[in-house]
PDB file of N, CA and C in Angstrom:
ATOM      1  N   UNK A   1       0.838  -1.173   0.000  1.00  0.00           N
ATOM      2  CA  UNK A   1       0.000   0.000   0.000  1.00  0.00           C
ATOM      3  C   UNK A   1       0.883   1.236   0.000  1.00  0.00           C
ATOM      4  N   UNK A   2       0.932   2.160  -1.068  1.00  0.00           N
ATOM      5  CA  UNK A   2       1.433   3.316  -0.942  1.00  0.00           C
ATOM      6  C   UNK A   2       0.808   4.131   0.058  1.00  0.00           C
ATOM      7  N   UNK A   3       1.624   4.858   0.896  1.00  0.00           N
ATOM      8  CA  UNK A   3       1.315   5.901   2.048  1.00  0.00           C
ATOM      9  C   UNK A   3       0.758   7.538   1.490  1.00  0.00           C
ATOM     10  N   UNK A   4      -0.439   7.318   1.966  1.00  0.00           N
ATOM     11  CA  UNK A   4      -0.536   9.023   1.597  1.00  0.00           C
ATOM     12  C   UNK A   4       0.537  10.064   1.656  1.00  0.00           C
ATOM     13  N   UNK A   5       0.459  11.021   1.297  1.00  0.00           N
ATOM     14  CA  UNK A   5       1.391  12.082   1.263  1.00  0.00           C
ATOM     15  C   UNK A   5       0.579  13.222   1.606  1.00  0.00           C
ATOM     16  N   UNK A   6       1.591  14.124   3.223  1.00  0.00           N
ATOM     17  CA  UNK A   6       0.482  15.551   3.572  1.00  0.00           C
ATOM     18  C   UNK A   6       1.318  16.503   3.460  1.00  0.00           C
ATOM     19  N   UNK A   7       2.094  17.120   3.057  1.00  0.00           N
ATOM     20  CA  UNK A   7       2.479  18.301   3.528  1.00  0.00           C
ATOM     21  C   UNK A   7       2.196  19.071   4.984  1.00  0.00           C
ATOM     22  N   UNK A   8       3.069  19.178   5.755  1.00  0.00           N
ATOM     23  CA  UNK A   8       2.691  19.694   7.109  1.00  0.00           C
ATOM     24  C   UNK A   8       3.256  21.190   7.411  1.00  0.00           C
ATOM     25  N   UNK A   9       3.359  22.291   7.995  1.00  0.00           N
ATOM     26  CA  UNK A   9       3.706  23.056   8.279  1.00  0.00           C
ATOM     27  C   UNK A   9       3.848  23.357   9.645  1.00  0.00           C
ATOM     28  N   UNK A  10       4.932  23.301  10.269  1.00  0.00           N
ATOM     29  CA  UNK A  10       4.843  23.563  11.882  1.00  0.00           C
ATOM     30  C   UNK A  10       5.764  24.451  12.177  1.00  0.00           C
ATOM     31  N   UNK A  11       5.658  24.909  13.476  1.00  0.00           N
ATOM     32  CA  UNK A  11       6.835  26.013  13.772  1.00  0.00           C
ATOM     33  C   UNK A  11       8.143  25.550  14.545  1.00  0.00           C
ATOM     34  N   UNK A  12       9.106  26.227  13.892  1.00  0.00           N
ATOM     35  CA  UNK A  12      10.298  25.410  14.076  1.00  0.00           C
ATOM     36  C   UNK A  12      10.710  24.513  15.632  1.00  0.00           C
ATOM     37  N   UNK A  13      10.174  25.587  16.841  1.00  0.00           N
ATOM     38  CA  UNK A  13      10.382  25.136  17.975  1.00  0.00           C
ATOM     39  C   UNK A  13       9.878  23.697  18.476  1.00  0.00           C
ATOM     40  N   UNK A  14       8.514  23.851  17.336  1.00  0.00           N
ATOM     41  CA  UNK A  14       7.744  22.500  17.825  1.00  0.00           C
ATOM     42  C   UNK A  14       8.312  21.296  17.241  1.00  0.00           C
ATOM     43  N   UNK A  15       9.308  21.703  16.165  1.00  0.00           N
ATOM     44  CA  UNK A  15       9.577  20.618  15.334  1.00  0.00           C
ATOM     45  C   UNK A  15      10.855  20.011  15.974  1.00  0.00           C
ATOM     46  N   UNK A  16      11.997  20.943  16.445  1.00  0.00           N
ATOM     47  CA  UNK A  16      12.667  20.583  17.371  1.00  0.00           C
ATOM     48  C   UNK A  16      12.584  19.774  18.223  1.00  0.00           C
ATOM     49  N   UNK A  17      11.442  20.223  19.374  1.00  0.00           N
ATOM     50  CA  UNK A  17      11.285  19.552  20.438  1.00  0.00           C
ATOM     51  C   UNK A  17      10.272  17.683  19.720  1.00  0.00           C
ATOM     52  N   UNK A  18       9.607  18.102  18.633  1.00  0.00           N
ATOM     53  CA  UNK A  18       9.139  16.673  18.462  1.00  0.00           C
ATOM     54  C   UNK A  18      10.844  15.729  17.613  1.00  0.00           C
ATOM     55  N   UNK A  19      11.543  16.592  17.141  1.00  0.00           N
ATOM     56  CA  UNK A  19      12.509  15.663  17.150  1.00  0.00           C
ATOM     57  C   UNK A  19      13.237  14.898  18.675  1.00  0.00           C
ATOM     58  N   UNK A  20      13.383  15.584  19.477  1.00  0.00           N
ATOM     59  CA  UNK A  20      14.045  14.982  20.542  1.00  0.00           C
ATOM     60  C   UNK A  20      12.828  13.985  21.012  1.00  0.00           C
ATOM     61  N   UNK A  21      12.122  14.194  21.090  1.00  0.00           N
ATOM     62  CA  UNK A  21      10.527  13.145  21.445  1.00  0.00           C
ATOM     63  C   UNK A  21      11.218  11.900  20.372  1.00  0.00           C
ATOM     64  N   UNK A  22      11.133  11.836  19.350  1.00  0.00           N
ATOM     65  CA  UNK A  22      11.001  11.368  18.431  1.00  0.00           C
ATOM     66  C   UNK A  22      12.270   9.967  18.791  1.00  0.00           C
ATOM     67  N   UNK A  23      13.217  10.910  18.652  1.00  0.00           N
ATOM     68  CA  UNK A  23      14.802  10.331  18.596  1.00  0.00           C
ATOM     69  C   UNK A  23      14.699   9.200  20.323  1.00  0.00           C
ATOM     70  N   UNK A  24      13.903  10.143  21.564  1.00  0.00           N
ATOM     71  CA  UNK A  24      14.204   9.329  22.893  1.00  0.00           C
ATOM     72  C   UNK A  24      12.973   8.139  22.573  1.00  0.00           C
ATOM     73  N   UNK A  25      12.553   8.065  21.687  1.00  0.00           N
ATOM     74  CA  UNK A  25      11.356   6.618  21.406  1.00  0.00           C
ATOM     75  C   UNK A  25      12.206   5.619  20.487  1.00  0.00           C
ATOM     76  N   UNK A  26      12.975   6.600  19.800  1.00  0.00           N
ATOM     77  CA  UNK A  26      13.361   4.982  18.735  1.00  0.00           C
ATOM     78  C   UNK A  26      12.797   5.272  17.532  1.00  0.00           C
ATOM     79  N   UNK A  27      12.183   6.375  17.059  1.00  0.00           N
ATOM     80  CA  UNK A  27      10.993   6.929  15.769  1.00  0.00           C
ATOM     81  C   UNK A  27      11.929   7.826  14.839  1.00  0.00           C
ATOM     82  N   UNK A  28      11.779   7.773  13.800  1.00  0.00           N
ATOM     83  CA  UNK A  28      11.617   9.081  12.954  1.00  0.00           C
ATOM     84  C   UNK A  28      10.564  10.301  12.965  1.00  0.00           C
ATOM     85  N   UNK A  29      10.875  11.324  12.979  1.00  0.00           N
ATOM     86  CA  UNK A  29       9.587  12.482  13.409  1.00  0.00           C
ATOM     87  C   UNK A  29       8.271  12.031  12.552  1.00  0.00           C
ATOM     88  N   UNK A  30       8.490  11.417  11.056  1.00  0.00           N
ATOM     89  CA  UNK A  30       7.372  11.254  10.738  1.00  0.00           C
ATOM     90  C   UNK A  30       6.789   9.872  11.299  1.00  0.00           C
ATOM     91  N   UNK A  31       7.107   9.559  11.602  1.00  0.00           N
ATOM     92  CA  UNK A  31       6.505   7.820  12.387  1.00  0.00           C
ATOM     93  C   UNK A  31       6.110   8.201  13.649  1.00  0.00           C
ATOM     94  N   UNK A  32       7.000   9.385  14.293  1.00  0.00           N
ATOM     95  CA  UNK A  32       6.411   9.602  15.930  1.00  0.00           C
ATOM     96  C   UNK A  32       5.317  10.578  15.553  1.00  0.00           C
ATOM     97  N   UNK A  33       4.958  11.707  14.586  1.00  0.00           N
ATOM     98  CA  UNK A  33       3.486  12.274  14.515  1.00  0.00           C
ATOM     99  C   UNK A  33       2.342  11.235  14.148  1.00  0.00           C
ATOM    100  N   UNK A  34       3.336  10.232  13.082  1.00  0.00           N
ATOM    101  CA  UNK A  34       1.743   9.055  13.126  1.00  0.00           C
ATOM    102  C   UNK A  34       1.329   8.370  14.128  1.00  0.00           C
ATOM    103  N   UNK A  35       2.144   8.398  14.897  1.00  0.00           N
ATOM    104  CA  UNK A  35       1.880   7.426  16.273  1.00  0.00           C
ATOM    105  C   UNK A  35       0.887   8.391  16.981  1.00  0.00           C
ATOM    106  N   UNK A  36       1.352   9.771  17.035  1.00  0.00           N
ATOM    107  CA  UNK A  36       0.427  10.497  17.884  1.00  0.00           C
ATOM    108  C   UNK A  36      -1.164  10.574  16.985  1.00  0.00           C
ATOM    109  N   UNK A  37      -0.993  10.571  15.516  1.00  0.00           N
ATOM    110  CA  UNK A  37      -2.485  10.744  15.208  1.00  0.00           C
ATOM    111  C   UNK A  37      -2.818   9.479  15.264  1.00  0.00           C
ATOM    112  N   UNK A  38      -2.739   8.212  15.378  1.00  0.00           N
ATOM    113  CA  UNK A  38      -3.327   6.859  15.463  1.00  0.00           C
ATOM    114  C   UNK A  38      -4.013   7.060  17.060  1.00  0.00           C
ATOM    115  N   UNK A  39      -3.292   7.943  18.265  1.00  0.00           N
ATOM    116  CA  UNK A  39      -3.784   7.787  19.168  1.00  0.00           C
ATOM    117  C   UNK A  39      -4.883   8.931  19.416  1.00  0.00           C
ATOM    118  N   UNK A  40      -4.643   9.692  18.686  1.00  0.00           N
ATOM    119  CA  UNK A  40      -5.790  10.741  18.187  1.00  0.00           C
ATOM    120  C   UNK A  40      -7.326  10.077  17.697  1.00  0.00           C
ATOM    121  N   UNK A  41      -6.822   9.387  16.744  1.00  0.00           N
ATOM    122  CA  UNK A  41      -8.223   8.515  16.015  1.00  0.00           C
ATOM    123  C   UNK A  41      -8.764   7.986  17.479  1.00  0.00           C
ATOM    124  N   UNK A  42      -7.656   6.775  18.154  1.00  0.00           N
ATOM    125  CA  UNK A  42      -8.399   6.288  18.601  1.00  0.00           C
ATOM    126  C   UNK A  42      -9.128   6.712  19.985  1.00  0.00           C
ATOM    127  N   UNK A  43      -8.708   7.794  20.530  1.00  0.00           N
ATOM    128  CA  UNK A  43      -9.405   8.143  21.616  1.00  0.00           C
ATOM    129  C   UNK A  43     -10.265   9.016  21.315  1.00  0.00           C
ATOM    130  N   UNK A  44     -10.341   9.545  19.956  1.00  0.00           N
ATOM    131  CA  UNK A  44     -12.236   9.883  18.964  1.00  0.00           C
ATOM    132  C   UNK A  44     -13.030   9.236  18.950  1.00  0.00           C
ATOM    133  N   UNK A  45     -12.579   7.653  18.649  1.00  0.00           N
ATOM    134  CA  UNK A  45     -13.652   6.433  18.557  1.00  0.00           C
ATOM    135  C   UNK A  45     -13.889   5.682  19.255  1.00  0.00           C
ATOM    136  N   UNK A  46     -13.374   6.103  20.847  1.00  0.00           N
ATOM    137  CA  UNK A  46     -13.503   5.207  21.835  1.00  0.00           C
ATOM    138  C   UNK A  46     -14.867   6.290  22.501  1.00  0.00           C
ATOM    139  N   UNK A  47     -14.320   7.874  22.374  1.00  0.00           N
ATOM    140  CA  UNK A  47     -15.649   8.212  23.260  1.00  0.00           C
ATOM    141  C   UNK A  47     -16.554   8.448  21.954  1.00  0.00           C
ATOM    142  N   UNK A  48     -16.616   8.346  20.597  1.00  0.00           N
ATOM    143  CA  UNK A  48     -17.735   9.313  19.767  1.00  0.00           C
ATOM    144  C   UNK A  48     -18.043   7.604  19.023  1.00  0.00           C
ATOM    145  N   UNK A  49     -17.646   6.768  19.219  1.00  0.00           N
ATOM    146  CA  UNK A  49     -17.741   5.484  18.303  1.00  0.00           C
ATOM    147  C   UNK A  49     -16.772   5.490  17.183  1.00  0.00           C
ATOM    148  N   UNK A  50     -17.027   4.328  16.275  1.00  0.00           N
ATOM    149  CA  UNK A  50     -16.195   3.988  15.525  1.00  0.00           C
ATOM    150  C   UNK A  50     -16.551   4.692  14.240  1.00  0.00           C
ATOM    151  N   UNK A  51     -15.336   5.248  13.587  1.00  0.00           N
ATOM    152  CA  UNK A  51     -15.413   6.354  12.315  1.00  0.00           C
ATOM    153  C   UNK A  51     -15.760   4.639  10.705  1.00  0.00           C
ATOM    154  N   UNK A  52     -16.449   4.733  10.498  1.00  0.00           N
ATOM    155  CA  UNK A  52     -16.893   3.839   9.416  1.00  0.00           C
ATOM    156  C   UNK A  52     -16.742   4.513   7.486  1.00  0.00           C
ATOM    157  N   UNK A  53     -15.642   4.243   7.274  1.00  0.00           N
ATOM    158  CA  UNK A  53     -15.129   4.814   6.004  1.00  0.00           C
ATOM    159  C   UNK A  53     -15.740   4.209   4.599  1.00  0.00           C
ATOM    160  N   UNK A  54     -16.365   4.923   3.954  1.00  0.00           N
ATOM    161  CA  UNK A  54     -16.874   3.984   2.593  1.00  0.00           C
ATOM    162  C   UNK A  54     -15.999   3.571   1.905  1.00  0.00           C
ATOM    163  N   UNK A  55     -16.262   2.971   0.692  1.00  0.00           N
ATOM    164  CA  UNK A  55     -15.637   1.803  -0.309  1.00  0.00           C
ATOM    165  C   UNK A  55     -14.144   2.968  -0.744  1.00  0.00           C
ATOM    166  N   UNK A  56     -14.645   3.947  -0.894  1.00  0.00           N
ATOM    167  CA  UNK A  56     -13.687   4.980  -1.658  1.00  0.00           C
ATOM    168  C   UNK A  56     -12.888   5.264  -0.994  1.00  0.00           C
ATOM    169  N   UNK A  57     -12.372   5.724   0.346  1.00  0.00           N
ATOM    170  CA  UNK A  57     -11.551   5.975   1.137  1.00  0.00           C
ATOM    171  C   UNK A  57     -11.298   4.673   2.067  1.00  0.00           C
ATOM    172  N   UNK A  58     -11.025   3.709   1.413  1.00  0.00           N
ATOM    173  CA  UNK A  58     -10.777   2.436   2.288  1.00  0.00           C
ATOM    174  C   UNK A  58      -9.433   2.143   0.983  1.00  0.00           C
ATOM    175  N   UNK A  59      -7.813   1.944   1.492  1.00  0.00           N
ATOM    176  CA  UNK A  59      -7.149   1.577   1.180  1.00  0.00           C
ATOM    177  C   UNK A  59      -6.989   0.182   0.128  1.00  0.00           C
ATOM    178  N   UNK A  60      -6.489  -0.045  -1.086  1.00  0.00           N
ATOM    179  CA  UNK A  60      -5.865  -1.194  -1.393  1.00  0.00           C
ATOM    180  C   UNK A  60      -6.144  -2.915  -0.590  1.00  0.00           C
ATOM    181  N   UNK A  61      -6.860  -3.993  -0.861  1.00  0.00           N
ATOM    182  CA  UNK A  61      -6.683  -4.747  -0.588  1.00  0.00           C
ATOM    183  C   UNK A  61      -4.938  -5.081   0.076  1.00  0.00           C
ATOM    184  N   UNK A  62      -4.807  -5.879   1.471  1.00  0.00           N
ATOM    185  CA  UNK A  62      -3.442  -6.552   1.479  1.00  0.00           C
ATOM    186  C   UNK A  62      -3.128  -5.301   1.749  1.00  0.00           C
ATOM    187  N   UNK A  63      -3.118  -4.225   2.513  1.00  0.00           N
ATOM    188  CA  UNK A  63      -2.717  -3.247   3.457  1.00  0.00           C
ATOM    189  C   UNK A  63      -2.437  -3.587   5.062  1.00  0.00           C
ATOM    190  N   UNK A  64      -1.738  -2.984   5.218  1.00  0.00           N
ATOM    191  CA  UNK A  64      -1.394  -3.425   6.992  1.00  0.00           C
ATOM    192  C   UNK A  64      -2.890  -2.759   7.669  1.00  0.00           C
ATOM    193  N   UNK A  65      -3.675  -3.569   8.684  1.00  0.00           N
ATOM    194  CA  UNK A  65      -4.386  -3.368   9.669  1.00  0.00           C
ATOM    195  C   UNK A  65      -3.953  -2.097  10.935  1.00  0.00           C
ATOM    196  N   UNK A  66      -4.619  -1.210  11.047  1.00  0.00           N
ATOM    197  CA  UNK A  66      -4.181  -0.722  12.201  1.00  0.00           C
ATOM    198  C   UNK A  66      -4.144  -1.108  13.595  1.00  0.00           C
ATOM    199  N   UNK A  67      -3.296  -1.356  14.278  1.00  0.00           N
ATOM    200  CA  UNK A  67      -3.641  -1.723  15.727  1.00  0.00           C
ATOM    201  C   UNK A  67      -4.019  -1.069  16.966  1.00  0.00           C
ATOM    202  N   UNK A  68      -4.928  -0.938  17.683  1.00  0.00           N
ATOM    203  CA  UNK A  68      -5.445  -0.150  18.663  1.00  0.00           C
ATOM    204  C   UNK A  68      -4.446   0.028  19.527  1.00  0.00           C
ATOM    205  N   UNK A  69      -4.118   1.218  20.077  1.00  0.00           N
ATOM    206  CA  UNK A  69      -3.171   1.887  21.287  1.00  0.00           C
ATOM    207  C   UNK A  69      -3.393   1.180  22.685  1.00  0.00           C
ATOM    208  N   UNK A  70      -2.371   1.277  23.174  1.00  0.00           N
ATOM    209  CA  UNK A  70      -3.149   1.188  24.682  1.00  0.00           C
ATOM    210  C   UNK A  70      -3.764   2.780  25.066  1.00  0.00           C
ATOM    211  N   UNK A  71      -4.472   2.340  26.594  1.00  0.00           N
ATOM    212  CA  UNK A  71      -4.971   3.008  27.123  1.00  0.00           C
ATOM    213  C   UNK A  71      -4.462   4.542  27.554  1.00  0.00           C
ATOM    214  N   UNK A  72      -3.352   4.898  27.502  1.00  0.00           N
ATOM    215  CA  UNK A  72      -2.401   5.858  28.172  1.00  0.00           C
ATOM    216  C   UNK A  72      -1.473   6.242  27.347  1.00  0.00           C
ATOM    217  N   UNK A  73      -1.720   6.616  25.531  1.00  0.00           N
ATOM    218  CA  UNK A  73      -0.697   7.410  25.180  1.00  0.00           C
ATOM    219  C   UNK A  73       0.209   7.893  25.344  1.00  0.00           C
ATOM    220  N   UNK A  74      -0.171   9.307  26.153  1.00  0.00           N
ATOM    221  CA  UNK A  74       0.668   9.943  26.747  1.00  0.00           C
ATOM    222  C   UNK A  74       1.847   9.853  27.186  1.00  0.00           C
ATOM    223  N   UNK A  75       1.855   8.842  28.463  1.00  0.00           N
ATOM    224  CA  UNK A  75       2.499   8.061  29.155  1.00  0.00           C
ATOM    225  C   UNK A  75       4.038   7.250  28.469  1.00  0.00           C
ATOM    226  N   UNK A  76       2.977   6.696  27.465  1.00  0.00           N
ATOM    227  CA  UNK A  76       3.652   6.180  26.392  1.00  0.00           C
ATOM    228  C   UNK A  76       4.439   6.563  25.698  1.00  0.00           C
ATOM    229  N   UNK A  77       4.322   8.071  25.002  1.00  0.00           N
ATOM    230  CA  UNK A  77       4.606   9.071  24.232  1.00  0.00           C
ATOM    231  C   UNK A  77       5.749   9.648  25.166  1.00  0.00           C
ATOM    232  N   UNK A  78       5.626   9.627  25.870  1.00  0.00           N
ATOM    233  CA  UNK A  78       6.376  10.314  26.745  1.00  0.00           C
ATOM    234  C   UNK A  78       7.515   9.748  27.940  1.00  0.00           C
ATOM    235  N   UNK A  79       7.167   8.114  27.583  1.00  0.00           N
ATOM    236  CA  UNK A  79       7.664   6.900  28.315  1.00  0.00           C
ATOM    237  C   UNK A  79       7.525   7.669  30.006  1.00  0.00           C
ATOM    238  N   UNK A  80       6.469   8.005  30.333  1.00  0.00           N
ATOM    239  CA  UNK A  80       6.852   8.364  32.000  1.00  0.00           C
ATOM    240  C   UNK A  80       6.425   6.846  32.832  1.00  0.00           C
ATOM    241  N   UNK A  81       7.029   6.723  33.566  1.00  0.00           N
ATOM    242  CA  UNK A  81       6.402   5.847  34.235  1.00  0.00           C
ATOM    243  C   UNK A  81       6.154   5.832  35.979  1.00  0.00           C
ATOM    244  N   UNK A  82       4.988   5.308  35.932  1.00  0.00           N
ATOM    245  CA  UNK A  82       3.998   5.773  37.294  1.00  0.00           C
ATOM    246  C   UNK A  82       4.336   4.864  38.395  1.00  0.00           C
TER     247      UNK A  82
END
């Protein structure tokens, strides 16, 4: 499955600091913003339900499945531990 393509625009400071985020996970900046919007989706569709996409915006047969986050992003994102 080819990966969409977005153009993003952010301000430099933020991009900085999501590099060091990025780099203390083990990610590339663009793999650590997808990680944060996968956990975006899913804590949309945990409180608003599940987003149900028609035939047209449903990827290529034989695409990777997304896998649900745990509970605590953040945490995650941020490796703190409690």
């Amino acid at each position: 499955m080819e990966e969409a393509r977005f153009t993003l625009r952010i301000h430099p400071i933020i991009m900085n600091k999501m590099k060091h985020i990025a780099k203390n996970n083990g990610r590339s900046v663009n793999k650590e913003i997808e990680q944060i919007l996968k956990w975006v989706v899913d804590d949309y569709e945990r409180k608003c339900g599940r987003i149900v996409l028609n035939v047209d915006e449903m990827p290529a047969a034989g695409s990777k499945p997304i896998k649900p986050v745990p509970d605590r992003p953040m945490d995650m994102l941020f490796k703190i531990e409690k």
